[in-house]
Protein backbone atom coordinates (compact mmCIF):
# COMPACT_ATOMS: atom_id res chain seq x y z
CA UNK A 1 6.50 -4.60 26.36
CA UNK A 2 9.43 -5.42 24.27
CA UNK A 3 8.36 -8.69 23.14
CA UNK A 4 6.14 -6.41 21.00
CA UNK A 5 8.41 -6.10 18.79
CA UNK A 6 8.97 -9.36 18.21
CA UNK A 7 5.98 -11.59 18.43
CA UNK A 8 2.71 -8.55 17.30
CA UNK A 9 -0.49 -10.00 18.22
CA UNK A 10 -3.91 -8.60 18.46
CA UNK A 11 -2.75 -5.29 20.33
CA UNK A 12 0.76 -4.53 18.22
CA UNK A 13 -1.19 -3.18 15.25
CA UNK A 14 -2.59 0.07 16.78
CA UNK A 15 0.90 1.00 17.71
CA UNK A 16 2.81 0.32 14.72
CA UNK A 17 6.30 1.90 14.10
CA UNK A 18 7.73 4.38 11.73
CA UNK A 19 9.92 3.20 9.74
CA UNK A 20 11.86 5.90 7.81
CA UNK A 21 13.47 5.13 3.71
CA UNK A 22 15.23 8.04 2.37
CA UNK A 23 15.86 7.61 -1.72
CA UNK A 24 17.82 10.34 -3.58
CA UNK A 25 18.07 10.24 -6.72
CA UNK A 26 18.80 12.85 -10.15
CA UNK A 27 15.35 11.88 -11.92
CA UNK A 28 13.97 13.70 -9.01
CA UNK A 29 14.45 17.43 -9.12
CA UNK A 30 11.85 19.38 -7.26
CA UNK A 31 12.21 20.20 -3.80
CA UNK A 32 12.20 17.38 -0.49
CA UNK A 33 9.08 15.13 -0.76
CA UNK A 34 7.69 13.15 2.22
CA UNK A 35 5.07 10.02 1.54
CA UNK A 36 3.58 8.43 4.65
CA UNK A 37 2.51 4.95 2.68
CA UNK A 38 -0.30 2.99 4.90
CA UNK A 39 -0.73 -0.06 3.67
CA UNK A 40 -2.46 -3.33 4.45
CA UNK A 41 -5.15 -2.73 7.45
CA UNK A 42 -7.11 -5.97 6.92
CA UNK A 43 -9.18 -3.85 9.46
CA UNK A 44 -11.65 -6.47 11.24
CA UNK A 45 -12.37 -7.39 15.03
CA UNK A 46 -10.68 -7.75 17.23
CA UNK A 47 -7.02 -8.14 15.26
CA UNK A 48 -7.36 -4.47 13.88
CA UNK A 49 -10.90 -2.89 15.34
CA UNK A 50 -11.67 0.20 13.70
CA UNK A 51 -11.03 2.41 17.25
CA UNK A 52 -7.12 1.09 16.54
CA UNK A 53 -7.94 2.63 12.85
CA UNK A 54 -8.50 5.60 14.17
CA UNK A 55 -5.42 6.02 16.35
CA UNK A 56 -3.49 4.80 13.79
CA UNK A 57 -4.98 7.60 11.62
CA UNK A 58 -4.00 10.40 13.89
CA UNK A 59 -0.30 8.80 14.18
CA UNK A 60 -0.58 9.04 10.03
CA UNK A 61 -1.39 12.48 10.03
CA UNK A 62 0.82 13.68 12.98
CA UNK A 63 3.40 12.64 10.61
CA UNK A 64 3.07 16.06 8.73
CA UNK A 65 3.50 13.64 5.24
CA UNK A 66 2.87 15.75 2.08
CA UNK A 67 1.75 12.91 0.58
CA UNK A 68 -0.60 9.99 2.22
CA UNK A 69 -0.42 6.35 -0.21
CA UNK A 70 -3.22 3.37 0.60
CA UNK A 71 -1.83 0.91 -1.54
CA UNK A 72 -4.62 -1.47 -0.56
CA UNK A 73 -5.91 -4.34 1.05
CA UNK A 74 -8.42 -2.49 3.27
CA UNK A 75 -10.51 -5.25 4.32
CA UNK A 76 -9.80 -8.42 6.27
CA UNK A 77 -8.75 -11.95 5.06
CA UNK A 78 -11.82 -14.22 5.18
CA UNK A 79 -9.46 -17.10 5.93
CA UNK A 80 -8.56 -15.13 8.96
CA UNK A 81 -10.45 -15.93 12.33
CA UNK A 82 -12.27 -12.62 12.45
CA UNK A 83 -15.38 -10.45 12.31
CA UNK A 84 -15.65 -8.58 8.88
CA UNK A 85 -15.95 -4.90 8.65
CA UNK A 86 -17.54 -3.30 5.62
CA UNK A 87 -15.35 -1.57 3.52
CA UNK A 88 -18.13 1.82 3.90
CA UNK A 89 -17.35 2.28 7.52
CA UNK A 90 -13.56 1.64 6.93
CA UNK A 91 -13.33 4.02 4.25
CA UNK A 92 -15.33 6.73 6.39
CA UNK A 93 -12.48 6.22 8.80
CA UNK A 94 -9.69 6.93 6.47
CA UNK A 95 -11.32 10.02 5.39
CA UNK A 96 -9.94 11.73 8.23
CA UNK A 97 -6.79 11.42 7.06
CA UNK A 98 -5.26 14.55 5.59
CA UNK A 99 -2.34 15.48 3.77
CA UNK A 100 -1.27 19.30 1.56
CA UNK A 101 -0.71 17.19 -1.78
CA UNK A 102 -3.63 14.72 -1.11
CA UNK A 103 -4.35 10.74 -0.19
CA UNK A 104 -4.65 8.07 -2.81
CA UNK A 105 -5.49 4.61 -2.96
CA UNK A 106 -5.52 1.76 -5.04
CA UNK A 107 -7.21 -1.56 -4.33
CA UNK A 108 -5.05 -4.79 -3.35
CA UNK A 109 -6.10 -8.76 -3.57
CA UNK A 110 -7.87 -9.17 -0.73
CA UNK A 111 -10.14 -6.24 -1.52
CA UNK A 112 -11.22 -8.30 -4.56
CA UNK A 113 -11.34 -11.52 -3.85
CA UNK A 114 -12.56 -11.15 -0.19
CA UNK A 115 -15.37 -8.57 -1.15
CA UNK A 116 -18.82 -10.13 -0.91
CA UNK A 117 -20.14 -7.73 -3.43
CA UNK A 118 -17.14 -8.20 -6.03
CA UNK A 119 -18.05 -11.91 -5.78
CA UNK A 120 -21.76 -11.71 -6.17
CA UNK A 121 -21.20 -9.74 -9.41
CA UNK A 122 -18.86 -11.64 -10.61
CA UNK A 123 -16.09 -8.54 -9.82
CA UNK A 124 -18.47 -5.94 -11.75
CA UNK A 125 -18.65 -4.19 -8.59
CA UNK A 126 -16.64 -3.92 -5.71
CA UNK A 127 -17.89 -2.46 -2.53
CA UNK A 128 -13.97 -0.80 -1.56
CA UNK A 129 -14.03 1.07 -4.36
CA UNK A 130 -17.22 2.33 -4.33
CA UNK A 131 -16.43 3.32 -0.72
CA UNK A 132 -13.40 5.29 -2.43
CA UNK A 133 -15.51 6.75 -5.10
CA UNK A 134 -17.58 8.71 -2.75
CA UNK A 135 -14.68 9.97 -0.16
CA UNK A 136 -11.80 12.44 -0.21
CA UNK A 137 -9.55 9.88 -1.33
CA UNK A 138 -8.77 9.78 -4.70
CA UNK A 139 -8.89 6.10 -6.04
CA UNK A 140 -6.23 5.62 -8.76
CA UNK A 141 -7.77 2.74 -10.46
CA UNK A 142 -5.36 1.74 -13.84
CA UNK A 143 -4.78 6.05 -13.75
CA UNK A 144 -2.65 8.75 -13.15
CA UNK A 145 -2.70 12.20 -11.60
CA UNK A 146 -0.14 15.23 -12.07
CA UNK A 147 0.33 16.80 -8.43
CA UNK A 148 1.86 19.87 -8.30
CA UNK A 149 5.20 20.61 -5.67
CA UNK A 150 7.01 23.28 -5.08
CA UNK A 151 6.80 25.30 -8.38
CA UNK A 152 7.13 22.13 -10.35
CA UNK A 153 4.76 19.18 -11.05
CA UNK A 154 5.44 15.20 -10.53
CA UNK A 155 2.99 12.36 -11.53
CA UNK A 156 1.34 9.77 -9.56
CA UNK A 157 0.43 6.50 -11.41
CA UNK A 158 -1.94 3.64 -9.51
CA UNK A 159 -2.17 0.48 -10.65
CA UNK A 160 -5.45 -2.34 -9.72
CA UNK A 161 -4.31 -5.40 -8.11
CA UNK A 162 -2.65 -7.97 -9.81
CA UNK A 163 -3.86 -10.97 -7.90
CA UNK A 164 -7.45 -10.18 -7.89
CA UNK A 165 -8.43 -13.16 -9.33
CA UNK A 166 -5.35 -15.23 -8.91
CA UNK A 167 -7.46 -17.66 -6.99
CA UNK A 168 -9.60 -18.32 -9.78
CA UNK A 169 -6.15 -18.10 -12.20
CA UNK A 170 -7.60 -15.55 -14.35
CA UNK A 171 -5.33 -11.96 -14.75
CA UNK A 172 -5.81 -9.35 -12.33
CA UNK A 173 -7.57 -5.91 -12.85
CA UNK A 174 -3.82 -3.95 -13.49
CA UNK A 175 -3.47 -1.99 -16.67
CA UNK A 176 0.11 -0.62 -17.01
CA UNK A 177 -1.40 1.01 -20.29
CA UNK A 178 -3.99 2.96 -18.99
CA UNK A 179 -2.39 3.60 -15.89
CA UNK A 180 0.12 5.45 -17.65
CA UNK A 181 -1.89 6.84 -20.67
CA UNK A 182 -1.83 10.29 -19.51
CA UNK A 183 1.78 10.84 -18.06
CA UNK A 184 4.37 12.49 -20.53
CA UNK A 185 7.21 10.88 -21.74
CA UNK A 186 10.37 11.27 -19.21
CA UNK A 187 8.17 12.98 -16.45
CA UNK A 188 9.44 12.33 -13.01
CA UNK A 189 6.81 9.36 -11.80
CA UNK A 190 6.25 7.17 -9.02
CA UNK A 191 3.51 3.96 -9.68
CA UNK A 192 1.86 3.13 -6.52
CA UNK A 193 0.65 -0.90 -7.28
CA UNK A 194 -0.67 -3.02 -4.48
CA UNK A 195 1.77 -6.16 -5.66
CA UNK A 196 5.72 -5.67 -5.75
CA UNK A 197 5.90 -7.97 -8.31
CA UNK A 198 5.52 -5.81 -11.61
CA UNK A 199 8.55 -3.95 -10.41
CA UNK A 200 10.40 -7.20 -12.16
CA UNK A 201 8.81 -5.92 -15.07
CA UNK A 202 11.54 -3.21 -15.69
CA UNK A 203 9.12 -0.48 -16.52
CA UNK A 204 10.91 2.68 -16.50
CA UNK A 205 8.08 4.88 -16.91
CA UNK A 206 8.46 5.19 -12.76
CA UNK A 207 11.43 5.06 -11.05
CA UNK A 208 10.15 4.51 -7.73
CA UNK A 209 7.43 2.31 -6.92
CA UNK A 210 5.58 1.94 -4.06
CA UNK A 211 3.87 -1.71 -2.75
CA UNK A 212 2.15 -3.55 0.30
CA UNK A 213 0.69 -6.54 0.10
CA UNK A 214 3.46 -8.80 1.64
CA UNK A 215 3.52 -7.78 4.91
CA UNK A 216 7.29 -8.54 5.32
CA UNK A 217 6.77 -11.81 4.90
CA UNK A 218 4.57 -11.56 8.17
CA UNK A 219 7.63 -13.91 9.29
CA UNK A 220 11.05 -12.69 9.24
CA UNK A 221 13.67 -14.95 10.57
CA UNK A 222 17.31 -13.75 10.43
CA UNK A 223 15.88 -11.78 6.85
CA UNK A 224 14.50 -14.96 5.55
CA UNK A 225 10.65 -14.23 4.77
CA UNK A 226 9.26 -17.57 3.97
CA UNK A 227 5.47 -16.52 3.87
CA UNK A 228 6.15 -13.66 1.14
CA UNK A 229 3.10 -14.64 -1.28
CA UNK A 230 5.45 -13.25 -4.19
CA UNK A 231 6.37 -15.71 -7.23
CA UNK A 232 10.24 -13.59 -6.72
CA UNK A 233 9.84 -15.41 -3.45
CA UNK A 234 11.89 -12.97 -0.82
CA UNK A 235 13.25 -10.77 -3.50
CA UNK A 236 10.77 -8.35 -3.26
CA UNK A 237 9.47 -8.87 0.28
CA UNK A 238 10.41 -5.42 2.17
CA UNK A 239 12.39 -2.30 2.32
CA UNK A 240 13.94 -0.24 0.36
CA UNK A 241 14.75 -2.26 -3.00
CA UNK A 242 16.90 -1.05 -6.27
CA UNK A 243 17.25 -2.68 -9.51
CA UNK A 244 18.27 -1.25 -12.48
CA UNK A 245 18.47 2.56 -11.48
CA UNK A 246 14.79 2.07 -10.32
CA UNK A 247 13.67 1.79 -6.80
CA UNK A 248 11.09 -0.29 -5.19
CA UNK A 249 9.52 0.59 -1.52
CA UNK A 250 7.54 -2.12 0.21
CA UNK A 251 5.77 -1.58 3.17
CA UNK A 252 5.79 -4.16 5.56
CA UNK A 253 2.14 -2.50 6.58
CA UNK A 254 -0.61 -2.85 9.17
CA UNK A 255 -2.49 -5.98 9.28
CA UNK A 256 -2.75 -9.61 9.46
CA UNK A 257 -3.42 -12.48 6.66
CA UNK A 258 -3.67 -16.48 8.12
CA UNK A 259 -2.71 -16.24 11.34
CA UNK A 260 -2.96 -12.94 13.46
CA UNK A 261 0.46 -13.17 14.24
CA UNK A 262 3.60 -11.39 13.25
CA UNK A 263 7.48 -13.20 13.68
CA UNK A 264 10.56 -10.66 13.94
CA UNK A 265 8.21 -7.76 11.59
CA UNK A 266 6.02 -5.98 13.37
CA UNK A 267 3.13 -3.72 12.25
CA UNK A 268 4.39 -0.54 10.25
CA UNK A 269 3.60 2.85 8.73
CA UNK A 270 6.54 3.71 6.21
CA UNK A 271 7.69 7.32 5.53
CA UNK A 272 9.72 7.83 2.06
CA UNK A 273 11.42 11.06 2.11
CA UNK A 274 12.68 11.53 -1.57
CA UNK A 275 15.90 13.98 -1.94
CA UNK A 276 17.06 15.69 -5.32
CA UNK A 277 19.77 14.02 -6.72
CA UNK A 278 23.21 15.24 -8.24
């Protein structure tokens, strides 16, 4: 059983562990906030089948979060040897989950450029966010959304991936702009973007953001990550990450891309806990 931890194959993803950040900082003045941040499910048989979904989804919710983040990458890897799942019976999964301040989702790379539907339209449509349209889950596409905690307010901005297209170099779908548009100047905000990467961009509109799409590097050897698919290379691969007063969360998440096969970081679900500061 211990070699679980190590070497996560097939099984390892319907028992992933909690791993626990706790940020504290004076920007942040209402009362204790707790994110459970589920990132990455590349659900597909048999790597993660959608009966490991729904375990998963009752460890999520046993959590007792306030807040539940999907930052993305929902569907599998088509490069990985797998059966597909459509993104309508994964997203009828997920809305189980439950959570007194909501769940919210934004869309990573994979969900783009590994959509059948977002390739037959030439990305007009894409099937996972149709999916999120129609659920519980509110899909933060390039928007924002005040939530209201403990007799004050913060603000939620999500961000569209910003390798949708990578494969085809052309941008991504992420607006900064519009994701932003309706948040007032100086209020307390955390930016939930699929990517780590824009956190290089400095943008102190948030100061904490919240990421996937790495995995952890999938390979972690002694803290080097050499599969992080991250132009910072390991800089932004996992954890808790400051920079400039800001801080950066990355999940090392739930799934698989290649290979199903995880090195030294297994599967995760990642509760932030964020503190008032002094």
């Amino acid at each position: 059983m211990k070699t679980r931890k190590f070497f996560a194959p097939v099984t390892a993803s319907s028992h992933p562990r909690i791993v626990r950040h706790v940020i504290t900082d004076p920007r942040w003045t209402l009362p204790d906030l707790t994110m459970a941040i589920f990132a990455d499910l590349h659900v597909c048989d048999p790597w993660t089948s959608l009966a490991a979904l729904r375990r998963m989804i009752g460890q999520v919710n046993g959590l007792g979060a306030d807040l539940i983040l999907l930052p993305g990458d929902f569907i599998v890897d088509r490069k990985l040897p797998a059966r597909f799942i459509e993104a309508e019976r994964i997203i009828a999964e997920l809305a189980a989950l439950s959570a007194p301040l909501g769940v919210f989702a934004v869309l990573g790379n994979h969900d783009w450029w590994d959509c059948r539907l977002a390739r037959q339209s030439r990305f007009a449509r894409n099937s996972v966010a149709e999916a999120l349209e129609i659920s519980p889950i509110r899909h933060l596409a390039n928007r924002s959304s005040e939530i209201v905690h403990g007799g004050g307010s913060f603000w939620l901005a999500g961000m569209d991936s910003q390798g949708a297209r990578k494969h085809l170099h052309l941008p991504g779908f992420h607006d900064p702009e519009a994701a932003f548009a309706d948040v007032p100047e100086g209020a307390a905000t955390i930016l939930m973007a699929h990517e780590p990467d824009y956190f290089a961009e400095g943008d102190g509109r948030a100061f904490l953001q919240v990421s996937g799409h790495t995995h952890g590097g999938q390979a972690n050897i002694f803290g080097w990550r050499p599969m992080t698919p991250s132009r910072y290379g390991g800089r932004y691969a996992y954890g808790h990450i400051e920079e400039g007063g800001r801080h950066l969360i990355v999940s090392g998440g739930i799934g698989y891309s290649g290979l199903p096969l995880r090195i030294l970081q297994p599967p995760e679900i990642t509760l932030v806990m964020l503190r008032r500061g002094i």
